[in-house]
C-alpha atoms as a PDB file:
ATOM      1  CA  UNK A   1      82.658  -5.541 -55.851  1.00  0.00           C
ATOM      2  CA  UNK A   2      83.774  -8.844 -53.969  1.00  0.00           C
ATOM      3  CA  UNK A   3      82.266 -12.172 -54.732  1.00  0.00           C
ATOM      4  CA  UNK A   4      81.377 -14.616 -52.437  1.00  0.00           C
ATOM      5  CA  UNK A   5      80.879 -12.411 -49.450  1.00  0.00           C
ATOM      6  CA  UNK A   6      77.123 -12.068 -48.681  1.00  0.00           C
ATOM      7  CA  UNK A   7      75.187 -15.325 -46.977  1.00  0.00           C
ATOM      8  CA  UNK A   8      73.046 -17.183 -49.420  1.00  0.00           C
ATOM      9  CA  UNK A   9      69.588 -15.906 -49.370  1.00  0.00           C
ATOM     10  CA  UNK A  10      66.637 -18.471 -49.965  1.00  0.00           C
ATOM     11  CA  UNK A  11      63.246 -19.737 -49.141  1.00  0.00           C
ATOM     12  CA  UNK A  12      62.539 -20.949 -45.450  1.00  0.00           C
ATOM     13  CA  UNK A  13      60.003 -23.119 -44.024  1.00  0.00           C
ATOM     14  CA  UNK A  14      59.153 -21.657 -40.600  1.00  0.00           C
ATOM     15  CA  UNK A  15      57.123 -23.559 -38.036  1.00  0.00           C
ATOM     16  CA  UNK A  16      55.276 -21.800 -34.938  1.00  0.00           C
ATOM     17  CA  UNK A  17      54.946 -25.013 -33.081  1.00  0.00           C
ATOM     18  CA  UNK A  18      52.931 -23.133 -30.337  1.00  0.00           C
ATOM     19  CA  UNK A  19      50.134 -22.393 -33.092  1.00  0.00           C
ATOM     20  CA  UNK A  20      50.689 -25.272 -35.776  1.00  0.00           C
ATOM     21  CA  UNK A  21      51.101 -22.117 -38.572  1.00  0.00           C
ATOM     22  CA  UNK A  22      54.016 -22.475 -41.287  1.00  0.00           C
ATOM     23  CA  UNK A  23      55.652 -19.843 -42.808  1.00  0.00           C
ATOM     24  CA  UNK A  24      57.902 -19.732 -46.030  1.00  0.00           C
ATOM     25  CA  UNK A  25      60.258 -16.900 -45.900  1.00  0.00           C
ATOM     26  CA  UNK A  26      62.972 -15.844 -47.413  1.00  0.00           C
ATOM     27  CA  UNK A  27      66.106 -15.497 -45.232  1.00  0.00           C
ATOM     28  CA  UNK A  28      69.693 -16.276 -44.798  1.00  0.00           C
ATOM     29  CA  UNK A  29      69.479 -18.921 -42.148  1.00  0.00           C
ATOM     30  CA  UNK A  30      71.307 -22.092 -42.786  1.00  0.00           C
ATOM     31  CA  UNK A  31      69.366 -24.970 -41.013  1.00  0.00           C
ATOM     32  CA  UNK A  32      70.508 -28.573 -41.303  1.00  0.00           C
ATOM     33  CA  UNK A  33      67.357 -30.043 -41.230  1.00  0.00           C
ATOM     34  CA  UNK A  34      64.878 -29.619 -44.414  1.00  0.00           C
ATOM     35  CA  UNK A  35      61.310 -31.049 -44.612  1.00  0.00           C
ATOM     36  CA  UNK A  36      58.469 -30.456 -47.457  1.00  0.00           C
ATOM     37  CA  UNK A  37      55.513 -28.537 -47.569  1.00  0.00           C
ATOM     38  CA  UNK A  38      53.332 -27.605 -50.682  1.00  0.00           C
ATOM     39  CA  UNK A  39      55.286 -30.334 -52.840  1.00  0.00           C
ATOM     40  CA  UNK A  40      58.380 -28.526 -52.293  1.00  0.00           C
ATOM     41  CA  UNK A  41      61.257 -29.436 -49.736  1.00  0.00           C
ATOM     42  CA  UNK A  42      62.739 -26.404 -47.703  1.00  0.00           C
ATOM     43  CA  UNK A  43      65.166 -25.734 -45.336  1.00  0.00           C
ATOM     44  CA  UNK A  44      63.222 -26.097 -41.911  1.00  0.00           C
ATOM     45  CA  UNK A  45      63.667 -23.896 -38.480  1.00  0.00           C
ATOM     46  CA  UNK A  46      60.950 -24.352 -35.713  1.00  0.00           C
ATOM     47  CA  UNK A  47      59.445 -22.083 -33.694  1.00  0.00           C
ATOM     48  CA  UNK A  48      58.268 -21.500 -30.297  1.00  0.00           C
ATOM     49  CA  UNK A  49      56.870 -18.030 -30.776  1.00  0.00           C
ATOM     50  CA  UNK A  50      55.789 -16.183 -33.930  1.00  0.00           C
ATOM     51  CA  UNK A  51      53.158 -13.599 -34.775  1.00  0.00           C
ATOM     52  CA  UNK A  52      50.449 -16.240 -35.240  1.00  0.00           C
ATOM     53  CA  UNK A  53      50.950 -17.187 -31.608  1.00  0.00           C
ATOM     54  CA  UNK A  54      52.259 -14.096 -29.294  1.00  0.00           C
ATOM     55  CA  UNK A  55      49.612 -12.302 -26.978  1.00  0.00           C
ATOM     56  CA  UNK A  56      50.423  -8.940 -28.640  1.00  0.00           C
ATOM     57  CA  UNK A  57      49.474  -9.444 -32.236  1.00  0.00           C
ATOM     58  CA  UNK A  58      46.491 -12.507 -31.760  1.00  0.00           C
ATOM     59  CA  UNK A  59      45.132 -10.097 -29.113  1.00  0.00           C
ATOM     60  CA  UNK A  60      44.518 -12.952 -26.735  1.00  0.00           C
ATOM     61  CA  UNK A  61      46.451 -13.049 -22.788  1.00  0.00           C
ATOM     62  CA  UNK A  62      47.396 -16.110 -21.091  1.00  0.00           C
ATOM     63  CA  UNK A  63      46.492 -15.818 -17.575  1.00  0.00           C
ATOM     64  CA  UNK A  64      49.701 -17.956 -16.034  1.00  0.00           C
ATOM     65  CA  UNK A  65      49.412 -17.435 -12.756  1.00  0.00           C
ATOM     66  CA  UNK A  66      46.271 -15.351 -10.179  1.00  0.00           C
ATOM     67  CA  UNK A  67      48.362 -14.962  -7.699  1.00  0.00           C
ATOM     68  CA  UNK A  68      51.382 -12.076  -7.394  1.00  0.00           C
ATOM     69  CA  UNK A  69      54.649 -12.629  -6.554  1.00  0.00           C
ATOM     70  CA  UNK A  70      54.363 -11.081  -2.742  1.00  0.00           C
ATOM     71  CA  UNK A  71      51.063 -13.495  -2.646  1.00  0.00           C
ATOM     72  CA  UNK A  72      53.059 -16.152  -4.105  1.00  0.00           C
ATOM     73  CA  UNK A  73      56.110 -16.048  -1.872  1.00  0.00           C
ATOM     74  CA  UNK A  74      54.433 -15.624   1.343  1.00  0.00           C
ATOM     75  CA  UNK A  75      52.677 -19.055   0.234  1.00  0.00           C
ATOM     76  CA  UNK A  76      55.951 -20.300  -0.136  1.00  0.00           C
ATOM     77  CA  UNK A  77      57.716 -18.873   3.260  1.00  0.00           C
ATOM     78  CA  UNK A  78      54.988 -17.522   5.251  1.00  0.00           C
ATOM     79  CA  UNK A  79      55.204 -20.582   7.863  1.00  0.00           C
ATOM     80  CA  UNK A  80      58.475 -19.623   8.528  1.00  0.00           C
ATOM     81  CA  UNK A  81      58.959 -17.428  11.780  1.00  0.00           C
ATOM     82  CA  UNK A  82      61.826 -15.077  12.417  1.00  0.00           C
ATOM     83  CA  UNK A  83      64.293 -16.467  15.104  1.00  0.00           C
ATOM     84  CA  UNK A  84      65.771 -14.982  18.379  1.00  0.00           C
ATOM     85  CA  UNK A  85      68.452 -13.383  18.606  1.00  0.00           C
END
């Protein structure tokens, strides 16, 4: 078997920034920046999403917008009238 061919493999600190949760996994990311959590320093990778903040597993939905997209663009270009010919 080669040597020196598989990534390193080592605790993570993951932070879901959305929902303030931190996560230490084991994975072979390489981040450059480290930062310490429980007493121990980690390599650290933030998140914008994770399963502590996504609609699908927290069971919550964010309501971004009431109006639909026809609704919304004849807001937008509904004063405009169609020109002669």
């Amino acid at each position: 078997m080669r040597s020196d061919i598989h990534p390193k493999y080592q605790e993570v600190l993951f932070h879901d920034t959305n929902a303030d949760q931190y996560f230490v996994i084991r994975s072979t990311a390489t981040p450059s920046a480290t930062r310490e959590h429980d007493g121990k320093e980690y390599p650290y990778i933030p998140l914008d999403i994770s399963s502590a903040s996504h609609p699908f597993y927290t069971g919550e939905q964010r309501q971004t917008s009431n109006e639909g997209r026809v609704a919304t663009f004849n807001k937008r270009f509904g004063g405009f009238s169609r020109g002669k010919k």
